[in-house]
C-alpha atoms as a PDB file:
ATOM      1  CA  UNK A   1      88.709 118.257 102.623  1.00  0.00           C
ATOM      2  CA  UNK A   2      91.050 118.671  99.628  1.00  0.00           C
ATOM      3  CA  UNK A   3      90.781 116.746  96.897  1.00  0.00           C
ATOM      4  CA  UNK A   4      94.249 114.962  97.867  1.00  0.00           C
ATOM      5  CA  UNK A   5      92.649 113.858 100.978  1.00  0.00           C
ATOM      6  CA  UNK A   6      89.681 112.643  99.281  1.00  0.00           C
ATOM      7  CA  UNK A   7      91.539 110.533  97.066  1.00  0.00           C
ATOM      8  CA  UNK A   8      93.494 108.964  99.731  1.00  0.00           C
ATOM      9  CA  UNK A   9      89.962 108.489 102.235  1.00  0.00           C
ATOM     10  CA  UNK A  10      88.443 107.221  98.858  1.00  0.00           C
ATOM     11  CA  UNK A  11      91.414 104.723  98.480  1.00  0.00           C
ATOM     12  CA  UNK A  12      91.677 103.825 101.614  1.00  0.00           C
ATOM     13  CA  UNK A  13      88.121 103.127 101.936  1.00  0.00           C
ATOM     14  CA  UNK A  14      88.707 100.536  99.216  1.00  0.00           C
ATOM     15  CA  UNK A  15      91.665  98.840 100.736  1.00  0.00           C
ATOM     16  CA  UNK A  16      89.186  98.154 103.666  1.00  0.00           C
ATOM     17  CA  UNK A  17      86.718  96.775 101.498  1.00  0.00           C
ATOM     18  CA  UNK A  18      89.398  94.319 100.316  1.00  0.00           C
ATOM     19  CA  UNK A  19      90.572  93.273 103.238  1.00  0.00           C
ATOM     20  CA  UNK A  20      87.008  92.468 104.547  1.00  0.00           C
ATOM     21  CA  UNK A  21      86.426  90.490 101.096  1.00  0.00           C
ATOM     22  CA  UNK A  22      90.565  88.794 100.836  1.00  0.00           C
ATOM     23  CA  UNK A  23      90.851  85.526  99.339  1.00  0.00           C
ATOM     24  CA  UNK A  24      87.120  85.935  97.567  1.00  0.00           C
ATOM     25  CA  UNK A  25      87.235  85.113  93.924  1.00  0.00           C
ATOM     26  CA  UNK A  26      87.870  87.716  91.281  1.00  0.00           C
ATOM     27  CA  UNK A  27      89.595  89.687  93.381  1.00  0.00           C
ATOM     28  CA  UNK A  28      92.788  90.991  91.902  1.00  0.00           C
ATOM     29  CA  UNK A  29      96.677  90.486  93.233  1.00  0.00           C
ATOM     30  CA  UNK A  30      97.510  93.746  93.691  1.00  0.00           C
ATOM     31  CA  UNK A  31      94.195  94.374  95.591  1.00  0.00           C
ATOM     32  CA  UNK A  32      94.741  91.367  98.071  1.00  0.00           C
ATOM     33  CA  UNK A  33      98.190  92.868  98.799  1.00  0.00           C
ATOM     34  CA  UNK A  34      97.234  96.433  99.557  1.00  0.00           C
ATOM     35  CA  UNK A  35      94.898  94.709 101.491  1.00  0.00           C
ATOM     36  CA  UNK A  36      97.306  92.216 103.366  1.00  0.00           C
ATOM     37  CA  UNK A  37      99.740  95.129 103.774  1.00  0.00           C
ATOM     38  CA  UNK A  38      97.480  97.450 105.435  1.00  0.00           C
ATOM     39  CA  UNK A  39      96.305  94.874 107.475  1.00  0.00           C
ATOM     40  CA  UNK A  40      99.630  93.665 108.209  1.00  0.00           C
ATOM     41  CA  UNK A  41     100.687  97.426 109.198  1.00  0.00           C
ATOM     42  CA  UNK A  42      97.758  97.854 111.448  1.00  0.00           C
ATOM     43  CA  UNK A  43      98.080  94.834 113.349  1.00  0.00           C
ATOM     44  CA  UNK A  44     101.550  95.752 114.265  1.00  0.00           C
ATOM     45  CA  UNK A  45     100.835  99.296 115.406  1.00  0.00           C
ATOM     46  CA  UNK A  46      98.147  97.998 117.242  1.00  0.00           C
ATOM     47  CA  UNK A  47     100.596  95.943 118.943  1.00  0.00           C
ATOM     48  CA  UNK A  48     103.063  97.981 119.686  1.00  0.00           C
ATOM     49  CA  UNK A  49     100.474 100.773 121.160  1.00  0.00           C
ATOM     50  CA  UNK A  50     101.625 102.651 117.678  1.00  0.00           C
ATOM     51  CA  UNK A  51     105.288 102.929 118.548  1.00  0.00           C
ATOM     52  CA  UNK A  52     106.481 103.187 115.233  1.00  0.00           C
ATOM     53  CA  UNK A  53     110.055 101.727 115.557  1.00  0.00           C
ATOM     54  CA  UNK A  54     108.671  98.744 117.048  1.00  0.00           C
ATOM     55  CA  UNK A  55     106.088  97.987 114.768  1.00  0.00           C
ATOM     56  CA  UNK A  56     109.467  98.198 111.592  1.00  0.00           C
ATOM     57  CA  UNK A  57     110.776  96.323 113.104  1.00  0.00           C
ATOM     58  CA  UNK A  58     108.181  93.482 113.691  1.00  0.00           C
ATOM     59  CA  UNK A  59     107.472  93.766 110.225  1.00  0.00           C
ATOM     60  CA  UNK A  60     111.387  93.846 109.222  1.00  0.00           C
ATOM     61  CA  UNK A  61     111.057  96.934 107.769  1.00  0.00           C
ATOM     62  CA  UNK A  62     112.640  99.800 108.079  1.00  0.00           C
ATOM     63  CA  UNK A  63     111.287 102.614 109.975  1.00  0.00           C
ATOM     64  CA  UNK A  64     111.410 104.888 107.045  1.00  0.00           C
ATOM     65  CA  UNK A  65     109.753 101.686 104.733  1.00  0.00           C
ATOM     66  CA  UNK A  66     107.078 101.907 107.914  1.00  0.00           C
ATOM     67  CA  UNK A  67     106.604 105.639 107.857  1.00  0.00           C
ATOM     68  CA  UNK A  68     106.169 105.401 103.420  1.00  0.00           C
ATOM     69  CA  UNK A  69     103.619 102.941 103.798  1.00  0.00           C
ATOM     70  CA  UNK A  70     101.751 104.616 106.527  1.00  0.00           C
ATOM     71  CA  UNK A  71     101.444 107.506 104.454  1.00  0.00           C
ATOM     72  CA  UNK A  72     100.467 105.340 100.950  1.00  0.00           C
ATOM     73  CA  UNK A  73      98.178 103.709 102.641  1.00  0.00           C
ATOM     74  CA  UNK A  74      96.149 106.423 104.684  1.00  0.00           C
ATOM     75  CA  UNK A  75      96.630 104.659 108.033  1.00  0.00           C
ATOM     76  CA  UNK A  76      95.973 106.570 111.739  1.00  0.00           C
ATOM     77  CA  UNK A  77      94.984 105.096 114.858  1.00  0.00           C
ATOM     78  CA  UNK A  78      91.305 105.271 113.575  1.00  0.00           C
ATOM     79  CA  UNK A  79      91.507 103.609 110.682  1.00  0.00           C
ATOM     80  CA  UNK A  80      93.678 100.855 112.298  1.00  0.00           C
ATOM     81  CA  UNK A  81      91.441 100.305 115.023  1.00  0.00           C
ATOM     82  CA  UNK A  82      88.440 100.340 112.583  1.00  0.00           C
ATOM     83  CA  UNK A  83      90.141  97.652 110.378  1.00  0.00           C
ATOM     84  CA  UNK A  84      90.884  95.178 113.140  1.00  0.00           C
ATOM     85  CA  UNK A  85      87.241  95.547 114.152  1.00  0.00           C
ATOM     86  CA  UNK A  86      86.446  94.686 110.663  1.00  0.00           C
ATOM     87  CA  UNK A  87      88.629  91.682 110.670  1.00  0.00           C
ATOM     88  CA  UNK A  88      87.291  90.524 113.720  1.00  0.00           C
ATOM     89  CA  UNK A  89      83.667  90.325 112.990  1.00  0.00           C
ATOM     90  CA  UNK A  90      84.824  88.261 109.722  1.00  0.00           C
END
């Protein structure tokens, strides 16, 4: 794994943690939106059986807004479907 990946899979992993631990004290604004975003993003891919267009625009975002954040945020049909596991047993 490059170390480009490993910074994203590190990050990522993070993001997770703050989504399973949003709205818990000491836990910092931009943290609890990276969190809410990812979750946000997941939730609508999951949705739309990851059809990409669809999901933009349930989020009223553009598809190219979609396809940036996707990328920022590490997200693939794995990681989505692990998240909303995560969110479920909370």
């Amino acid at each position: 794994m490059s170390e480009f990946k490993a910074k994203k899979k590190t990050e990522h992993n993070a993001a997770v943690s703050n989504v399973q631990r949003m709205g818990e004290p000491g836990e910092s604004l931009r943290s609890f939106r990276m969190g809410a975003e990812i979750h946000a993003i997941s939730r609508a891919l999951g949705q739309t059986g990851w059809n990409r267009r669809r999901a933009a625009q349930l989020l009223s975002i553009s598809y190219r807004g979609l396809l940036y954040k996707i990328r920022q945020h590490n997200i693939t049909q794995e990681t989505g479907a692990e998240l909303m596991l995560v969110r479920k047993a909370n």
